[in-house]
N, C-alpha and C. Protein backbone atom coordinates (compact mmCIF):
# COMPACT_ATOMS: atom_id res chain seq x y z
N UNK A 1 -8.45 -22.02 11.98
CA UNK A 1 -8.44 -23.28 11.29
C UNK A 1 -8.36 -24.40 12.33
N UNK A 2 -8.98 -25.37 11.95
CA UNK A 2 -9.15 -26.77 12.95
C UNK A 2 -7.74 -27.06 13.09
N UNK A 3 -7.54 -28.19 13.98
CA UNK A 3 -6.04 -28.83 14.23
C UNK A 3 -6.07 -30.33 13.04
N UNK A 4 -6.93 -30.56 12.99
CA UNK A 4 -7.22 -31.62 12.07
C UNK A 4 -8.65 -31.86 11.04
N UNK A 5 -8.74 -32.79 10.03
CA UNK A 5 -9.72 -32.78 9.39
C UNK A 5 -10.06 -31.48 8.13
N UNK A 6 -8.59 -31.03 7.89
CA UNK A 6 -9.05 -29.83 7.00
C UNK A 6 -8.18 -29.94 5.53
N UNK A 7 -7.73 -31.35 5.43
CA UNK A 7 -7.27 -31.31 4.25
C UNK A 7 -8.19 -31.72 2.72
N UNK A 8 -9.47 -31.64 3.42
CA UNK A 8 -10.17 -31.97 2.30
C UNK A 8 -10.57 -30.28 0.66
N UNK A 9 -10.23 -31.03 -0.17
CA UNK A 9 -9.99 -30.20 -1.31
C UNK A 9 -11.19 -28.81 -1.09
N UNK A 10 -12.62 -29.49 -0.96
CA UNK A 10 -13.59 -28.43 -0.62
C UNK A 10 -13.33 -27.16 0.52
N UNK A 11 -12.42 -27.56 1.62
CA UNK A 11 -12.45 -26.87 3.11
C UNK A 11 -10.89 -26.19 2.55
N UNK A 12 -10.42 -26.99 1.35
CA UNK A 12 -8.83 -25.94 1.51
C UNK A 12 -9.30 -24.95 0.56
N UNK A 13 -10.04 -25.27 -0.13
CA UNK A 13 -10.95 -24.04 -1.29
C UNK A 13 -10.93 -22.65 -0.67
N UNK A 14 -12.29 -23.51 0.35
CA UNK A 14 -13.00 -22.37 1.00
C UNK A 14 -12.10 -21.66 1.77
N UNK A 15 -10.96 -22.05 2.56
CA UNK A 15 -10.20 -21.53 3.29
C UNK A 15 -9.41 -20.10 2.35
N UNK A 16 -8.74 -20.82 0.87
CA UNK A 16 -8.50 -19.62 0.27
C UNK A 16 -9.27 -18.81 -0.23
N UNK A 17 -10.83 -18.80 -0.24
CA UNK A 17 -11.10 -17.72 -0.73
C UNK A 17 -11.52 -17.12 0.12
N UNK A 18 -11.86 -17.41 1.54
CA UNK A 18 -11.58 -16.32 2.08
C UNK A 18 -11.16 -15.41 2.88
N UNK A 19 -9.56 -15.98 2.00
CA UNK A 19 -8.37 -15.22 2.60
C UNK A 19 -8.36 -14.13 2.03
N UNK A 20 -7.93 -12.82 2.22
CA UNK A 20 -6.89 -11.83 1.25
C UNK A 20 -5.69 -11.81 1.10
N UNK A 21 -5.87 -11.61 -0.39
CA UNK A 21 -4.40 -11.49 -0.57
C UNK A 21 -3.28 -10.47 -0.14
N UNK A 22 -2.15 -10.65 0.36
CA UNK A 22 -1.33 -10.54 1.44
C UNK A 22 -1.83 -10.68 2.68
N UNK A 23 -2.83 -11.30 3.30
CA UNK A 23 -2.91 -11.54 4.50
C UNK A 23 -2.14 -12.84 5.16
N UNK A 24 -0.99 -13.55 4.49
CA UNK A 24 -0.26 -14.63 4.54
C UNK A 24 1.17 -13.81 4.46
N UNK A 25 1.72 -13.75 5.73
CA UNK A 25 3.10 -12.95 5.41
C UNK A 25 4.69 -13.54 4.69
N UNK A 26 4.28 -14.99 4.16
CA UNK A 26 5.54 -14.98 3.41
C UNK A 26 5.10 -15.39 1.93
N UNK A 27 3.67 -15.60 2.13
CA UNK A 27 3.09 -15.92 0.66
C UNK A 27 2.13 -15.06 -0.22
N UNK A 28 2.62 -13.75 -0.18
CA UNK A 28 1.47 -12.44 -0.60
C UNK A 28 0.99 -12.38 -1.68
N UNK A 29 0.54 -14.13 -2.51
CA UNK A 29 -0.31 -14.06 -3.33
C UNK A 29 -1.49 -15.00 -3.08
N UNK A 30 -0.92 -15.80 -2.59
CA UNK A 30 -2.60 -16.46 -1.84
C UNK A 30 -3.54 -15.79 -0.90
N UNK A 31 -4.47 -15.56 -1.34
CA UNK A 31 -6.00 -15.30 -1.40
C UNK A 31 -6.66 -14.52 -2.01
N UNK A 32 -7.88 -13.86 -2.21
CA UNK A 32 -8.74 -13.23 -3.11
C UNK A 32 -8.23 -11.31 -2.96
N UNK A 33 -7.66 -11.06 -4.24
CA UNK A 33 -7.04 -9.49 -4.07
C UNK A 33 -8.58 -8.61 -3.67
N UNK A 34 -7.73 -7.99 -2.68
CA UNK A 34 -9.20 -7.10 -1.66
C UNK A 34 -9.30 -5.81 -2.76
N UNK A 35 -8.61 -5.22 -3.88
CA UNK A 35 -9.04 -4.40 -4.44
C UNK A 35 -10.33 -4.45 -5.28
N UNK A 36 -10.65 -5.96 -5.43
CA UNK A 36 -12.41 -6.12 -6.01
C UNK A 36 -12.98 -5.35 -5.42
N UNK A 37 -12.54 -5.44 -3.92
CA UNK A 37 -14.20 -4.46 -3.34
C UNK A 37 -13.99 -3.02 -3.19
N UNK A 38 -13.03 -2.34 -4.46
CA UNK A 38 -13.12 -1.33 -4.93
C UNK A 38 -13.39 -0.75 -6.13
N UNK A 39 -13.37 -1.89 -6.62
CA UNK A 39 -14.37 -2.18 -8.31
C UNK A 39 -15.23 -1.25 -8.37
N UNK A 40 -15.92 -0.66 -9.25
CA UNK A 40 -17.64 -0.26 -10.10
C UNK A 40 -18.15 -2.19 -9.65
N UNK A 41 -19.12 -2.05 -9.59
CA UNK A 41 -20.10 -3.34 -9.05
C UNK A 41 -19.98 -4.44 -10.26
N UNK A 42 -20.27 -3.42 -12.03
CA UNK A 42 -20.55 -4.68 -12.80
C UNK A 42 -19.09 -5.38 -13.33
N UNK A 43 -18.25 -4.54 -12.91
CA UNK A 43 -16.81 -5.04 -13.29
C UNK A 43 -16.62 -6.20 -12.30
N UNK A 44 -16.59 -6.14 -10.99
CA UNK A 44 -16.58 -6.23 -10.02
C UNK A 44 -16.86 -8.21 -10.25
N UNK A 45 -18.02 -8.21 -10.79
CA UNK A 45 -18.22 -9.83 -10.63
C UNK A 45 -17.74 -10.52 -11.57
N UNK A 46 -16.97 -9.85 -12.79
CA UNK A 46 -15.53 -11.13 -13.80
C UNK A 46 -14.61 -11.07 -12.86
N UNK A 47 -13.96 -9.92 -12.30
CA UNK A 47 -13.16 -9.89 -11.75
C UNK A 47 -12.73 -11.10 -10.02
N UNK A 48 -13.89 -11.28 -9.70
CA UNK A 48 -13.54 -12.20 -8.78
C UNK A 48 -13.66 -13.54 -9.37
N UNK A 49 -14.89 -13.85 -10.68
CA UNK A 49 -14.82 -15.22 -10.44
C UNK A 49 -13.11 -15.52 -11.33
N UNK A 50 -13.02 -14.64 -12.19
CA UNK A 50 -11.39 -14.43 -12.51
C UNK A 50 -10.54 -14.94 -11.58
N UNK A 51 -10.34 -14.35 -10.08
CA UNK A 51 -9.20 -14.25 -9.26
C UNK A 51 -9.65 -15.65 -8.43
N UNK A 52 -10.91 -15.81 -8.56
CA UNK A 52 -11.08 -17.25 -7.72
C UNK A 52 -10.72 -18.16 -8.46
N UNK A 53 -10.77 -18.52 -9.72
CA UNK A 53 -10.43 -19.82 -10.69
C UNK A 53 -9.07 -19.69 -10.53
N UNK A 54 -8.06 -18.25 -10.85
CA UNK A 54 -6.53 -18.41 -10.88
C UNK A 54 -6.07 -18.82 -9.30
N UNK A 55 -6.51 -18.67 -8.66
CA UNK A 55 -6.01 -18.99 -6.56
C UNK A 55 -6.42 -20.68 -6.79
N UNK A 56 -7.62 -20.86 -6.87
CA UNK A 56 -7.45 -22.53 -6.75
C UNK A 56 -7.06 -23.45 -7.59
N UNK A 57 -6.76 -22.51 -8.89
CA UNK A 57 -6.16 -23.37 -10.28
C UNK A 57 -4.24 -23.39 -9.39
N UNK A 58 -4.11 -22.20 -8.73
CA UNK A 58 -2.33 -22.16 -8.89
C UNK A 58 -2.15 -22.83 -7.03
N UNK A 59 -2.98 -22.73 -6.42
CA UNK A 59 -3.11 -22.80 -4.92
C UNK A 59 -4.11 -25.07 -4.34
N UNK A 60 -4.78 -24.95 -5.34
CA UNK A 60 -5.68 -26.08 -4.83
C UNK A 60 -5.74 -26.94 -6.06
N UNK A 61 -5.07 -27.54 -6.89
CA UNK A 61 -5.43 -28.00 -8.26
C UNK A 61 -6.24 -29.04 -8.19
N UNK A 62 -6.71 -29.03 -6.85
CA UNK A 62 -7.81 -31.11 -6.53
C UNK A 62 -8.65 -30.09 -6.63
N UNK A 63 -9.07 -28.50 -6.93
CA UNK A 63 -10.25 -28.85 -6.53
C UNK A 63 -10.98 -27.41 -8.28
N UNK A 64 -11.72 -27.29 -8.43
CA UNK A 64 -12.24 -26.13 -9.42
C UNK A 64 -13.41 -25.27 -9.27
N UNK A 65 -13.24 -24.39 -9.47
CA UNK A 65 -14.41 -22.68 -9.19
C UNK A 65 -15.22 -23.60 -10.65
N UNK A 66 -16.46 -23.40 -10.14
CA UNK A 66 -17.41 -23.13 -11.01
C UNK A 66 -18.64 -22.35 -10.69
N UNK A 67 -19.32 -21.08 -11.44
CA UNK A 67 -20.48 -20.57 -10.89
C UNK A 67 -20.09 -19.92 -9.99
N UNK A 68 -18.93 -18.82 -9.88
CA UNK A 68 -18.44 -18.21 -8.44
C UNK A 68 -19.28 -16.82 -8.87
N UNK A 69 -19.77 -16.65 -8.17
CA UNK A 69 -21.11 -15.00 -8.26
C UNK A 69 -20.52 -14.46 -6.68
N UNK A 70 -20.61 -12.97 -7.22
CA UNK A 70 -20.71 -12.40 -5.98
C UNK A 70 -22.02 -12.16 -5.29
N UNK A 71 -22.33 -12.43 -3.68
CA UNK A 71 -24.05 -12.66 -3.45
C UNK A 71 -23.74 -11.20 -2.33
N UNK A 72 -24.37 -10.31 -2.50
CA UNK A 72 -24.52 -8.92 -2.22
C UNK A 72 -25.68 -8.92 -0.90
N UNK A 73 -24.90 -8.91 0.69
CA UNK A 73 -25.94 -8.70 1.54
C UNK A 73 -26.60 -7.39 1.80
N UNK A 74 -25.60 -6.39 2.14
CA UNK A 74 -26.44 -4.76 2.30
C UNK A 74 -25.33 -4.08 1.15
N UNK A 75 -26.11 -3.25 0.39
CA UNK A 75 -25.19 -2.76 -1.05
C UNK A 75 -25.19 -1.05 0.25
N UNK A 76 -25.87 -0.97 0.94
CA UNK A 76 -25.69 0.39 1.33
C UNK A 76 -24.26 0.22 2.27
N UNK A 77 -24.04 -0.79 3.54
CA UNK A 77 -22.89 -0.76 4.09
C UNK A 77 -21.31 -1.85 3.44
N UNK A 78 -22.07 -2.13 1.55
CA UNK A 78 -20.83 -2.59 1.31
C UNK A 78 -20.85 -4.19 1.43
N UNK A 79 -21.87 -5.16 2.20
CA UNK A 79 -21.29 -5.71 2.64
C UNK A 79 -21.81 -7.06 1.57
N UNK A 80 -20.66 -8.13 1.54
CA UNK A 80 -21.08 -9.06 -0.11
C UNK A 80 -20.28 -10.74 0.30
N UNK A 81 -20.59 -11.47 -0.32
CA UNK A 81 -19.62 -13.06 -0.17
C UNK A 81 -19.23 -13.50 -1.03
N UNK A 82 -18.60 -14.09 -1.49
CA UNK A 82 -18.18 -15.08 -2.41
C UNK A 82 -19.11 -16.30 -2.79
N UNK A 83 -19.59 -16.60 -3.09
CA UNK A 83 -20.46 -17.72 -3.29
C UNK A 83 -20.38 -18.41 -4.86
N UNK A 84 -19.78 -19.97 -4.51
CA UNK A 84 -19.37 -20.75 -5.79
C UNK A 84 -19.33 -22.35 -5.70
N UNK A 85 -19.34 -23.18 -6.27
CA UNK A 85 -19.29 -24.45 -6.49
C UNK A 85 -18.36 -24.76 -6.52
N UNK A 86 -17.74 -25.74 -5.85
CA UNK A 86 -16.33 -26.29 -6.00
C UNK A 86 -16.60 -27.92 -6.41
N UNK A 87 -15.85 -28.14 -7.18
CA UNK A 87 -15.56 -29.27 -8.18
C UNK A 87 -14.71 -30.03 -8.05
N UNK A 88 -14.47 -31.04 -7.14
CA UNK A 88 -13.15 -31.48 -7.02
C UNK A 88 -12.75 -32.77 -8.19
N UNK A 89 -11.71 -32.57 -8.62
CA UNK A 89 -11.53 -33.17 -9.79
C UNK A 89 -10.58 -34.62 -9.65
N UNK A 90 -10.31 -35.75 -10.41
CA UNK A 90 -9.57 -37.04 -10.45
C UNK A 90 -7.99 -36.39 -9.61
């Protein structure tokens, strides 16, 4: 993370999602729970835009998930992003 310039609602978004959750050792509920990417695939995409709306609804309230899809680079080694609209609100 920068030393400055990162309090904007969009960059604190992005920062939590993509954290995992417990990867913050006194706060082991902020960021995206890594058991999604042990999901079945079609479960797999309520389930995050789920866990992304509750992290920036309870974690970022300036800012809102909308349109969070999971975008799938190689399905053979697993590998996928988060990809969503953030909304920053009054």
């Amino acid at each position: 993370m920068i030393a400055y310039g990162n309090g904007e609602p969009q960059r604190c978004a992005a920062n939590l999602i993509m954290m995992v959750r417990g990867e913050c050792p006194y706060d082991r509920l902020r960021g995206i729970d890594g058991d999604i990417t042990d999901a079945p695939m079609t479960g797999a995409f309520g389930l995050v835009a789920e866990d992304v709306s509750w992290t920036l609804k309870y974690y970022e309230p300036r800012a809102d998930a909308q349109d969070t899809a999971l975008l799938i680079e190689d399905v053979i080694k697993g590998k996928f992003r988060i990809g969503t609209s953030i909304v920053v609100g009054e």
